[in-house]
Protein backbone atom coordinates (compact mmCIF):
# COMPACT_ATOMS: atom_id res chain seq x y z
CA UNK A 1 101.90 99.01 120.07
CA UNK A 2 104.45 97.99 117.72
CA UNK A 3 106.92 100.72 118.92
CA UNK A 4 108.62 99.89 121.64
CA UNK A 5 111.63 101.37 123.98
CA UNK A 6 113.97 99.09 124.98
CA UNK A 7 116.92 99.16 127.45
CA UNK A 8 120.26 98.18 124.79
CA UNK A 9 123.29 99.13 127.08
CA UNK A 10 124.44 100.71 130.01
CA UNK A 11 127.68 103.09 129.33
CA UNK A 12 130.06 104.84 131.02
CA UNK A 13 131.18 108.17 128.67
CA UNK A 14 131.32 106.56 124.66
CA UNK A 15 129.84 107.89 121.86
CA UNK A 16 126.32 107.82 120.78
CA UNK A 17 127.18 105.37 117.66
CA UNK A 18 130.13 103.02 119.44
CA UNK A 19 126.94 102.29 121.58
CA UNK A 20 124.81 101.39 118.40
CA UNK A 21 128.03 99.74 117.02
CA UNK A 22 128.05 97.67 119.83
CA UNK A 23 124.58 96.58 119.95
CA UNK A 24 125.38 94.87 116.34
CA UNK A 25 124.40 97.96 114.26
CA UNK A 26 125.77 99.09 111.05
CA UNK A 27 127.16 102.17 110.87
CA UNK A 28 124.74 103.46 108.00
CA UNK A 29 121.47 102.07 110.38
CA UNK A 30 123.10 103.72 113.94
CA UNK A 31 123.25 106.88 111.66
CA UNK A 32 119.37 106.34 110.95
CA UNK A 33 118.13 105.82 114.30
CA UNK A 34 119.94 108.85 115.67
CA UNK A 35 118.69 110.80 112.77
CA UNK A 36 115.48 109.42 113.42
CA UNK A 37 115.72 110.41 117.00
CA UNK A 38 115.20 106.82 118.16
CA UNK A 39 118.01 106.78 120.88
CA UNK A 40 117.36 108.15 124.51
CA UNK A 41 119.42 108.58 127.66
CA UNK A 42 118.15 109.59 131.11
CA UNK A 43 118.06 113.26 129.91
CA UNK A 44 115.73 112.59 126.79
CA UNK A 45 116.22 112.14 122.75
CA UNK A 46 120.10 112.12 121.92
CA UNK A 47 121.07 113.69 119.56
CA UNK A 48 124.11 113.54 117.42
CA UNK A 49 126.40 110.43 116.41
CA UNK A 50 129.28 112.17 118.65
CA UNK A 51 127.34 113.19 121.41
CA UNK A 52 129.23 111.45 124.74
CA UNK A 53 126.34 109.36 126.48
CA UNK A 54 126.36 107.76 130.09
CA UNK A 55 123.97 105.45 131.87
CA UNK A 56 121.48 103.27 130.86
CA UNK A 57 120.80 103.30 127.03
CA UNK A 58 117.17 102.66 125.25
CA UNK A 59 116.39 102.47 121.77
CA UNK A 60 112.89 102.85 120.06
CA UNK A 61 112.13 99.89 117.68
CA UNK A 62 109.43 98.39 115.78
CA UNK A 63 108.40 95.32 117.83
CA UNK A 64 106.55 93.12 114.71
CA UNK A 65 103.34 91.72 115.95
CA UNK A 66 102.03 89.23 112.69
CA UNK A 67 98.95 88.17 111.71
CA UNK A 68 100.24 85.18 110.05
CA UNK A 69 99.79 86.46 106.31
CA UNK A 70 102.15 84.34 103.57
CA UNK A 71 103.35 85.29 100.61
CA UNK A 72 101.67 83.85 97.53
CA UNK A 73 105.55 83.51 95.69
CA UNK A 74 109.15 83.67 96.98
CA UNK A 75 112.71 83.12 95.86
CA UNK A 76 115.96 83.96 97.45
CA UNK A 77 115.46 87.45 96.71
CA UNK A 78 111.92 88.72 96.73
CA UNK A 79 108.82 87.64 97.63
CA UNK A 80 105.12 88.69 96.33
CA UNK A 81 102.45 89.28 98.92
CA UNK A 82 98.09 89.60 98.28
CA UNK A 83 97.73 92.58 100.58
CA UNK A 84 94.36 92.60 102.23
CA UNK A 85 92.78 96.04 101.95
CA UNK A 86 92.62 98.21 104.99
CA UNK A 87 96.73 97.08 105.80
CA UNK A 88 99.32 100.16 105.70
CA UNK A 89 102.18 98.75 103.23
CA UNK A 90 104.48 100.67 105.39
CA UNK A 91 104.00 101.78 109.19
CA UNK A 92 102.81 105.49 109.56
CA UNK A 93 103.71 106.51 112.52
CA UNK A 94 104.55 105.34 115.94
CA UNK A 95 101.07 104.90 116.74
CA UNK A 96 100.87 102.54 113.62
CA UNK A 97 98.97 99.25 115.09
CA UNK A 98 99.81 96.77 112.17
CA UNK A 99 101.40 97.51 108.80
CA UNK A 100 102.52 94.88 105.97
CA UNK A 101 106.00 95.23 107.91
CA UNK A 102 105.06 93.31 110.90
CA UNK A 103 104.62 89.87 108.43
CA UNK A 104 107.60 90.73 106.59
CA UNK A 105 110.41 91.43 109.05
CA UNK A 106 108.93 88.66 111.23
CA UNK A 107 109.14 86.36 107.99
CA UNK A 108 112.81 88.14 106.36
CA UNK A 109 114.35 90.35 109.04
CA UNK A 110 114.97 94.37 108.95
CA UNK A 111 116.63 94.31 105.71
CA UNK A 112 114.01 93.56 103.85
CA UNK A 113 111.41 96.07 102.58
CA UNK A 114 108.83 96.65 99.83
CA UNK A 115 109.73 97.87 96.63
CA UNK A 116 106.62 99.92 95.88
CA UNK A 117 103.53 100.97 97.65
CA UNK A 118 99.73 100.37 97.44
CA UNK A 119 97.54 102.56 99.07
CA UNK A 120 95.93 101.49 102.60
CA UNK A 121 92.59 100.26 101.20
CA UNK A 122 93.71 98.79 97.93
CA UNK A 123 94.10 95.27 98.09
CA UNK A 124 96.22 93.16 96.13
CA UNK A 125 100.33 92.18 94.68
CA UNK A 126 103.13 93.95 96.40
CA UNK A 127 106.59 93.03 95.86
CA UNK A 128 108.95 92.42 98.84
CA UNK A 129 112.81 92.69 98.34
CA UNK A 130 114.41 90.10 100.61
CA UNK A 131 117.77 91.88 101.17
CA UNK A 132 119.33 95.54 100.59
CA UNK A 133 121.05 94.37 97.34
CA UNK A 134 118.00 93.08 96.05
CA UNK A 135 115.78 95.77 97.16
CA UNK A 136 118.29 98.44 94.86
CA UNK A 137 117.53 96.88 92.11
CA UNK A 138 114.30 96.58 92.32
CA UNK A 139 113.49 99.91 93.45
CA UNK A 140 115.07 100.99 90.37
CA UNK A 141 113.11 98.81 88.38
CA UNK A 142 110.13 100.29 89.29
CA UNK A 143 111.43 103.90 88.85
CA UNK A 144 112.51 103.60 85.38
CA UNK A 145 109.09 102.46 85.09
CA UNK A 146 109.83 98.86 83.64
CA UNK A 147 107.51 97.28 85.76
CA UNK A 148 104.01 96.94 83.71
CA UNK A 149 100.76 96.13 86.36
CA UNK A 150 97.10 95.84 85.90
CA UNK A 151 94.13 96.48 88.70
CA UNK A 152 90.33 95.60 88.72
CA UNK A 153 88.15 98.45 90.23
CA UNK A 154 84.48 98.68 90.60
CA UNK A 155 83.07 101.92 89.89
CA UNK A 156 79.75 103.69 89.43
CA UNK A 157 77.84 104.22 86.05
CA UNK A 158 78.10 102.36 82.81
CA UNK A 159 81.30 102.96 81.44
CA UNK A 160 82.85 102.80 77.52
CA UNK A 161 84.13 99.17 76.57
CA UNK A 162 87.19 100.68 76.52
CA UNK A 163 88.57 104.18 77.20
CA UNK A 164 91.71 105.76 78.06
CA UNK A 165 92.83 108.83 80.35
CA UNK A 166 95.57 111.37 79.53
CA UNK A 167 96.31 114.33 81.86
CA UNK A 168 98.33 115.96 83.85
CA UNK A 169 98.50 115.11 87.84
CA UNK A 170 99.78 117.57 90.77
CA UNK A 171 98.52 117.47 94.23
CA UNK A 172 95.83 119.40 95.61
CA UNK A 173 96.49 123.28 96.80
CA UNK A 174 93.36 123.49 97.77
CA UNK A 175 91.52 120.83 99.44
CA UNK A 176 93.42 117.65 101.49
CA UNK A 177 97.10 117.67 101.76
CA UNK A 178 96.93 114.11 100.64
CA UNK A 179 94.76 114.64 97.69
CA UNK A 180 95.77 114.86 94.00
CA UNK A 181 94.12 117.00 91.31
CA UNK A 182 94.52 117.33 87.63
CA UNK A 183 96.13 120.66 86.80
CA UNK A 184 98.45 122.19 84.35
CA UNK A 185 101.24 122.19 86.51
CA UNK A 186 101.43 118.52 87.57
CA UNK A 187 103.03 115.25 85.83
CA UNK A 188 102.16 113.71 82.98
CA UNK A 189 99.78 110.58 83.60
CA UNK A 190 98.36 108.20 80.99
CA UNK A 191 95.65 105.25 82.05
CA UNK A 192 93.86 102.73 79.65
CA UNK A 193 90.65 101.03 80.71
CA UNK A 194 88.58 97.89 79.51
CA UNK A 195 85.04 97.25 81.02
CA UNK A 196 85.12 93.67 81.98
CA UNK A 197 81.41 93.53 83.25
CA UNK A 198 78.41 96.04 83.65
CA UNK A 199 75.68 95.00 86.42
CA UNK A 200 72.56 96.59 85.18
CA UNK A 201 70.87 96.04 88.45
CA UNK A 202 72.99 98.07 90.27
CA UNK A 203 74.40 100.49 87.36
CA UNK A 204 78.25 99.65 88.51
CA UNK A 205 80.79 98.50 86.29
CA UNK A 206 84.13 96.32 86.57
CA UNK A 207 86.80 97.47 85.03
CA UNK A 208 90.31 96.63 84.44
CA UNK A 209 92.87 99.68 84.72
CA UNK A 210 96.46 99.65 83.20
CA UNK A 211 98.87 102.44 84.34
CA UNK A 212 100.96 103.62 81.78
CA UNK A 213 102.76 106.10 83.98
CA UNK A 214 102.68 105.44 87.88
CA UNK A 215 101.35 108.82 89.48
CA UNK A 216 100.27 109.09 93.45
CA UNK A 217 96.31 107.75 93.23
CA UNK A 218 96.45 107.79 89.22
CA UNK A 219 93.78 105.61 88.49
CA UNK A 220 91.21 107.19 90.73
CA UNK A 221 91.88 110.74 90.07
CA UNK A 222 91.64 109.39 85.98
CA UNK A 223 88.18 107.72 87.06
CA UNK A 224 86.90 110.23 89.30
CA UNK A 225 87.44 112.79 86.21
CA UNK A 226 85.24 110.58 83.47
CA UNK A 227 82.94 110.25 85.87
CA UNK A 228 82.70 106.81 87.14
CA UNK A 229 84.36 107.13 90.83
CA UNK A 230 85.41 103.76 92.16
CA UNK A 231 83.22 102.61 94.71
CA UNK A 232 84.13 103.13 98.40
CA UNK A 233 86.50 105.71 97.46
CA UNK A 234 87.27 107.64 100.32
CA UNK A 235 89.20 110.81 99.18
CA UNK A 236 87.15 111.67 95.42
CA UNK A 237 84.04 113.20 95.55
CA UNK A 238 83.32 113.38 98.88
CA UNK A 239 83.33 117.06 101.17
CA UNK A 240 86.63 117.24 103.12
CA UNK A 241 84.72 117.24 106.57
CA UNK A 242 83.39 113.08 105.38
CA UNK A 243 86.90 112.59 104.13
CA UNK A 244 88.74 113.53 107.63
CA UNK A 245 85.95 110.97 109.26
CA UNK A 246 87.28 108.16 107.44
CA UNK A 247 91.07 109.09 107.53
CA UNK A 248 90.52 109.14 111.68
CA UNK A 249 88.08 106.61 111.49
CA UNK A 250 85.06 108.70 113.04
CA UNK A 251 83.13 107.38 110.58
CA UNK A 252 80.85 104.10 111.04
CA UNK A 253 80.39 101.48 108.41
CA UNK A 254 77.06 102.43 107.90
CA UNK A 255 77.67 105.89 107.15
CA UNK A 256 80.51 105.43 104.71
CA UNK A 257 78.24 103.41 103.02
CA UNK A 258 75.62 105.53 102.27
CA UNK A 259 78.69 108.46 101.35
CA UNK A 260 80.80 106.01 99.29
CA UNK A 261 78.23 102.54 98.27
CA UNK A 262 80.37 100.70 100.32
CA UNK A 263 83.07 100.30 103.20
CA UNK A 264 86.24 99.83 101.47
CA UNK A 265 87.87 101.12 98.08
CA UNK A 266 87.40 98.77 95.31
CA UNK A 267 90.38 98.66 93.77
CA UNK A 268 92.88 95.20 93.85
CA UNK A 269 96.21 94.97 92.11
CA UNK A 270 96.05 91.88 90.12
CA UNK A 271 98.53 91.69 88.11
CA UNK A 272 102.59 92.61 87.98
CA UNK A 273 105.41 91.84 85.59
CA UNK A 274 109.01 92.85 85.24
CA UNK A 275 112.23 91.39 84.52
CA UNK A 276 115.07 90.47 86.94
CA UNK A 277 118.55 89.68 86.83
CA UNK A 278 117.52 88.56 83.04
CA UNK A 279 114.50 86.62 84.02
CA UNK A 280 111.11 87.24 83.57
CA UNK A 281 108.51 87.39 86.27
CA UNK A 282 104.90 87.57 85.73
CA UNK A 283 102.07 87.24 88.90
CA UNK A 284 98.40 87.58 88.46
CA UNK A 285 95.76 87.44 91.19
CA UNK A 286 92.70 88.06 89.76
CA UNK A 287 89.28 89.68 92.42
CA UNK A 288 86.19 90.25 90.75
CA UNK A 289 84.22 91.68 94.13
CA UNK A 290 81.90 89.30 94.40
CA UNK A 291 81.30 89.59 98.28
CA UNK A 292 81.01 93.53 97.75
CA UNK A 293 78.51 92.71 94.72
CA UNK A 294 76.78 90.18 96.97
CA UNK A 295 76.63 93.22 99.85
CA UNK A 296 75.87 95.74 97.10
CA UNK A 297 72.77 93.42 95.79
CA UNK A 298 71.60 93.07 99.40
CA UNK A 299 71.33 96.64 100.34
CA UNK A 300 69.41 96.80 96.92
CA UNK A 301 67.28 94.05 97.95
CA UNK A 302 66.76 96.04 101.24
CA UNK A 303 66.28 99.35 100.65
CA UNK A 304 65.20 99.02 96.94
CA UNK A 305 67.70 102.34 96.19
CA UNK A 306 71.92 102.55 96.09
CA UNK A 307 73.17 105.65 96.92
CA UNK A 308 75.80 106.27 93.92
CA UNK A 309 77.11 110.08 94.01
């Protein structure tokens, strides 16, 4: 598990953040750790930066366990990584197994940290600020929304050559907690689309997707709503009861392949630009899906039918 508790001090009668302090902490990152109730005494969590502690001292940390994944670019300040889909960009929880983190505090230490997210299953560039400093600015970047990306998705039906998606986003009242809706109340979201490809065979088309605005699961609540889901899309058009299978993973590949057409969501980041500190950066990795096709043109060969909902 990459949480563990380990044994940092043993005190006699000092405060809860000398002991942090001590232990070559910050005063900003002790605060965070007792916030996040990540110290413990003999008597349990402590709690409080003053509290008076005694005895032997453990701390809960993030123990990185890498796979060994690079990054595709770096510099002194920021590196870009392909994410593989199925990896958390961020760990979820102390139960969390593996999460982007693990490569890049093995790789940069704790100070560095992604600048954006991508969901679980979508595959493809994430940028990594190296330090604090740099990850400021970049953060900020991508909040005033000077940051311009592109994806590829695969998606059901035959869609327009090109199309575009205006509407307002909020997230759902009434169905997942995670799930977003288009509603009067919600943000303003704007999406253009070009149809790269259309497989007749197996009535799915490739697509390429440019966010104008950068809402929570934009481009698959904009598909979803024209009607051309992306494939292996485990939150849109699916019952909650199938949707709370995948999330806990009750589900078996076979099954989420005749609910979704296949086991992951096809949908890859491949391309990000943006300017920093008066330089221009621009990173494209391009994924066309040929193993799903491939997969996709085997069950057809197979079964002679594709289940597309």
């Amino acid at each position: 598990m990459p949480y563990i508790k380990r044994k940092i001090a043993n005190v006699k009668f000092k405060k809860a953040y000398q002991v942090l302090l001590d232990s070559g902490f910050s005063m900003s990152e002790s605060q965070k750790l007792i916030d996040k109730k990540r110290l413990f005494d003999s008597s349990g969590i402590i709690v409080g930066k003053n509290k008076i502690i005694n005895g032997d001292i453990y701390l809960v940390e993030y123990e990185c366990k890498p796979k060994g994944l690079k990054p595709i670019f770096e510099n002194n300040e920021f590196a870009i990584f392909n994410k593989p889909s199925g990896v958390l960009s961020h760990p979820n929880g102390r139960n969390c197994e593996y999460s982007l983190y693990d490569e890049i505090w093995s790789l940069y230490g704790k100070n560095a940290a992604i600048a954006h997210r991508l969901d679980k299953e979508t595959s493809g560039l994430i940028v990594v600020a190296k330090d604090i400093i740099s990850q400021k600015e970049l953060k900020k970047i991508f909040e005033k929304r000077e940051v311009s990306k592109k994806y590829i998705a695969l998606v059901c039906g035959k869609t327009q050559e090109e199309f575009e998606v205006k509407a307002k986003i909020g997230q759902s009242d009434k169905d997942i907690r995670i799930k977003m809706v288009l509603c009067e109340n919600g943000k303003e979201s704007y999406t253009k689309f070009k149809r790269l490809k259309y497989l007749e065979n197996l009535n799915i088309s490739l697509v390429e997707a440019a966010p104008i605005t950068g809402r929570q699961h934009q481009i698959r609540v904009h598909l979803f709503h024209v009607k051309h889901r992306i494939l292996g899309d485990p939150l849109y058009g699916l019952q909650i009861d199938d949707i709370e299978k995948i999330i806990s993973q009750k589900m078996t590949k076979n099954e989420r392949v005749l609910k979704t057409g296949i086991n992951r969501l096809c949908l890859h980041a491949s391309e990000i630009s943006f300017k920093f500190r008066d330089e221009m950066y621009n990173f494209k990795n391009l994924y066309e899906f040929q193993d799903e096709i491939l997969y996709l043109n085997s069950l057809l060969k197979s079964s002679s039918k594709i289940l597309h909902s």
